[in-house]
C-alpha atoms as a PDB file:
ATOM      1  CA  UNK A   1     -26.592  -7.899  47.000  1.00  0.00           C
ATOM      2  CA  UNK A   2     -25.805 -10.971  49.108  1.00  0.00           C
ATOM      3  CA  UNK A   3     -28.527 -11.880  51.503  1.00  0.00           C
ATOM      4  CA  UNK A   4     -26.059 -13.400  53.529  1.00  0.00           C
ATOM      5  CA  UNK A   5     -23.841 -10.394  54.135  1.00  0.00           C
ATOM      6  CA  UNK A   6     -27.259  -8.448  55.862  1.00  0.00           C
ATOM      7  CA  UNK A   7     -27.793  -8.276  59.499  1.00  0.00           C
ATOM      8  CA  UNK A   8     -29.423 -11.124  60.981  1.00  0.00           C
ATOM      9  CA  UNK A   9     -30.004 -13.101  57.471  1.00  0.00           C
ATOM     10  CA  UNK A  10     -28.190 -16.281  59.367  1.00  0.00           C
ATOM     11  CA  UNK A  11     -31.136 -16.112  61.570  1.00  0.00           C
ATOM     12  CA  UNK A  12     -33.663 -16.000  59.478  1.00  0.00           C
ATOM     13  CA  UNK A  13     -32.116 -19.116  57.437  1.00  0.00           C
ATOM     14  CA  UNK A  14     -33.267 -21.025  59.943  1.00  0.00           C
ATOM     15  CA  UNK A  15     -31.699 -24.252  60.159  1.00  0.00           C
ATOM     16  CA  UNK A  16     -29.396 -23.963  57.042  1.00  0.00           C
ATOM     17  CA  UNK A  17     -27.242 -21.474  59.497  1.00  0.00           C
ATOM     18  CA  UNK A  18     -26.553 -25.069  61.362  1.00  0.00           C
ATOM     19  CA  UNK A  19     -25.698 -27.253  58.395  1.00  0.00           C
ATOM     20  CA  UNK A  20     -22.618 -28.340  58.032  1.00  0.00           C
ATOM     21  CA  UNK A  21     -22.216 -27.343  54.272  1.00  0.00           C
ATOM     22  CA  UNK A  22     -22.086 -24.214  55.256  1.00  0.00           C
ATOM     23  CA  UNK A  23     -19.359 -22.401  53.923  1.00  0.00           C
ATOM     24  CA  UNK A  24     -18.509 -25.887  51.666  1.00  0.00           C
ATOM     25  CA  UNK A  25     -18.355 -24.749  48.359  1.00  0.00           C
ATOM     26  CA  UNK A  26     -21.860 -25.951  46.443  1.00  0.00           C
ATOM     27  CA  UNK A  27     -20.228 -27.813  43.588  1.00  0.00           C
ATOM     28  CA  UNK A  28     -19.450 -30.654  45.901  1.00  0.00           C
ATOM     29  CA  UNK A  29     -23.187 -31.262  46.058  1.00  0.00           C
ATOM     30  CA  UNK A  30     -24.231 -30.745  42.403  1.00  0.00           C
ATOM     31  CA  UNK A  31     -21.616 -33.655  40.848  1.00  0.00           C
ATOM     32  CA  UNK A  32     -21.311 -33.523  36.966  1.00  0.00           C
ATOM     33  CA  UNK A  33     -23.332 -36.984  35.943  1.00  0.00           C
ATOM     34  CA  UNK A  34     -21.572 -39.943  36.917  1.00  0.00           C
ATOM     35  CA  UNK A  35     -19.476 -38.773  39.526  1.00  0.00           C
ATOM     36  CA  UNK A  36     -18.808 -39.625  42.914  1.00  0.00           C
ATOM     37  CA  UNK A  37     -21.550 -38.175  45.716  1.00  0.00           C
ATOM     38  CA  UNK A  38     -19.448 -39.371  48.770  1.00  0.00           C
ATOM     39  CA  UNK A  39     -17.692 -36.719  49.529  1.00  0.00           C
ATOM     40  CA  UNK A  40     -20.959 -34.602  49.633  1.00  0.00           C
ATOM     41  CA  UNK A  41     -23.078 -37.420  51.879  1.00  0.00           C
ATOM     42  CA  UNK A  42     -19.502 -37.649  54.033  1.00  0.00           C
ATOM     43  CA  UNK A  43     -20.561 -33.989  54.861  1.00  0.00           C
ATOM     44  CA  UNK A  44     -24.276 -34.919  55.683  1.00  0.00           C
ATOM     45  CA  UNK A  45     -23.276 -37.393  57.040  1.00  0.00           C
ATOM     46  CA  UNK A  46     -23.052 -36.148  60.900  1.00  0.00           C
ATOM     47  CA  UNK A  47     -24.731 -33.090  60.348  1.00  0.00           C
ATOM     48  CA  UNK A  48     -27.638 -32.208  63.030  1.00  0.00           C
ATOM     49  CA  UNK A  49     -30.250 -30.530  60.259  1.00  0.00           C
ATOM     50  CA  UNK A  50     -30.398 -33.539  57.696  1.00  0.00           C
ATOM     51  CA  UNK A  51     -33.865 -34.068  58.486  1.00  0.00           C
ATOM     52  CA  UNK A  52     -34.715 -30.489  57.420  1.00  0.00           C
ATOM     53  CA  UNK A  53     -32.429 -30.184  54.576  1.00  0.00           C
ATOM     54  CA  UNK A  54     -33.557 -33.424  53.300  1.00  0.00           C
ATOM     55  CA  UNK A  55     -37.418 -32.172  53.881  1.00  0.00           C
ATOM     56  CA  UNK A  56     -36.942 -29.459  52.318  1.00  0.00           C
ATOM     57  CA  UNK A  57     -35.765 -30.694  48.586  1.00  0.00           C
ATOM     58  CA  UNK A  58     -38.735 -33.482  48.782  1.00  0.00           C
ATOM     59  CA  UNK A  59     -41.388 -30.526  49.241  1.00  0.00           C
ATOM     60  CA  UNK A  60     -39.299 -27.823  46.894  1.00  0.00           C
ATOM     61  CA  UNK A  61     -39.269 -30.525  44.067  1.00  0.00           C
ATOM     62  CA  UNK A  62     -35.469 -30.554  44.104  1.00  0.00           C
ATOM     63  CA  UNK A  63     -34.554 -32.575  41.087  1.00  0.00           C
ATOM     64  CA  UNK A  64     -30.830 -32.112  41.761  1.00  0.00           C
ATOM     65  CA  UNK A  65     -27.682 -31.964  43.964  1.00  0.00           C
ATOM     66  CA  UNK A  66     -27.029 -33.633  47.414  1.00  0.00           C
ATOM     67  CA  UNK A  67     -29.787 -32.573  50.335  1.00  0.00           C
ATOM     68  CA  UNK A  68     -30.090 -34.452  53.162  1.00  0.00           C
ATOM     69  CA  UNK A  69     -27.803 -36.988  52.628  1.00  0.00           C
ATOM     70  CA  UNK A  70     -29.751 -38.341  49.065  1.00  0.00           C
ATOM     71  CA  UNK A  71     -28.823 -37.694  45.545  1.00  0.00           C
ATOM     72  CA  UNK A  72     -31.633 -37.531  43.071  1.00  0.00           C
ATOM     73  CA  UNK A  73     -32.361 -40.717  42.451  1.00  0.00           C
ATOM     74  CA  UNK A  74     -32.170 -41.688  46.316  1.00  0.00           C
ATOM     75  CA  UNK A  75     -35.370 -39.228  47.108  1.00  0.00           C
ATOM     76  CA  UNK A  76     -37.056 -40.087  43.626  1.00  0.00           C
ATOM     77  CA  UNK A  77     -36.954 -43.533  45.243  1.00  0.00           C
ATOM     78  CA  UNK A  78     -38.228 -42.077  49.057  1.00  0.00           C
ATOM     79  CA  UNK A  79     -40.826 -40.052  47.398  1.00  0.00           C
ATOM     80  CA  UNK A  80     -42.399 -43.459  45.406  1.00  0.00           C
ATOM     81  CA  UNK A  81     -42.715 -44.961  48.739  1.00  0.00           C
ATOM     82  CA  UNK A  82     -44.110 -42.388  51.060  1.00  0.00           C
ATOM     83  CA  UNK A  83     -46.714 -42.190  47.425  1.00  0.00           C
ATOM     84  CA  UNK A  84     -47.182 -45.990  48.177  1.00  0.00           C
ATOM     85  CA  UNK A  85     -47.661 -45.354  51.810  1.00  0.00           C
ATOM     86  CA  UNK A  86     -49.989 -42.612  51.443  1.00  0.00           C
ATOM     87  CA  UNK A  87     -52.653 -44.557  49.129  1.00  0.00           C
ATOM     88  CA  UNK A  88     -52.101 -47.604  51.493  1.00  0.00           C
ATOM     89  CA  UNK A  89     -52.922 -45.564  54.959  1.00  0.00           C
ATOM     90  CA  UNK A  90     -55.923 -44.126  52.193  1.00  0.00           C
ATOM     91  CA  UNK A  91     -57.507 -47.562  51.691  1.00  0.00           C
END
C-alpha cells in the first residue's frame, strides 16, 4: 500500500508535502554516474524546504541522489567542514 494515497499522510510528511519535487519523477535526482545534476538542482533551486531536505540527507547518511540542492560529493564536502568546525569550536 502507498502511504501517500492514506488520509492525511501529506500532513504527516511534514515539509516534503511543500517541496517542489513533489510529484517530479525521482530519477531526475538519482543521475546514472556522470550525468548532468542541473536539471535536479534547477528544481531545488527556488524551492522553500531546501534547508530541510538538505538536513535531512546529512543526518540520514544519504550517500546518493540530489537533496537540498547538493549531489553527493557536494555534502561529502559540507559534512568535512561542519567536522572541521566542530573540533575547532571544541578546542
Amino acid at each position: 500500500m502507498d502511504i501517500i494515497n492514506l488520509p492525511g499522510a501529506m500532513e504527516d510528511r511534514g515539509w516534503q508535502s511543500r517541496s517542489n519535487c513533489m510529484g517530479v519523477d525521482p530519477d531526475l535526482f538519482f543521475p546514472e554516474r556522470g550525468a548532468s545534476t542541473r536539471e535536479a538542482k534547477e528544481v531545488c533551486r527556488g524551492c522553500v524546504v531546501r534547508d530541510e531536505c538538505l538536513e535531512y540527507a546529512l543526518e540520514n547518511g544519504e550517500k546518493f541522489g540530489i537533496w537540498g540542492g547538493m549531489s553527493e560529493r557536494e555534502r561529502r564536502r559540507l559534512r568535512r567542514a561542519r567536522a572541521i568546525e566542530r573540533r575547532s569550536a571544541a578546542s
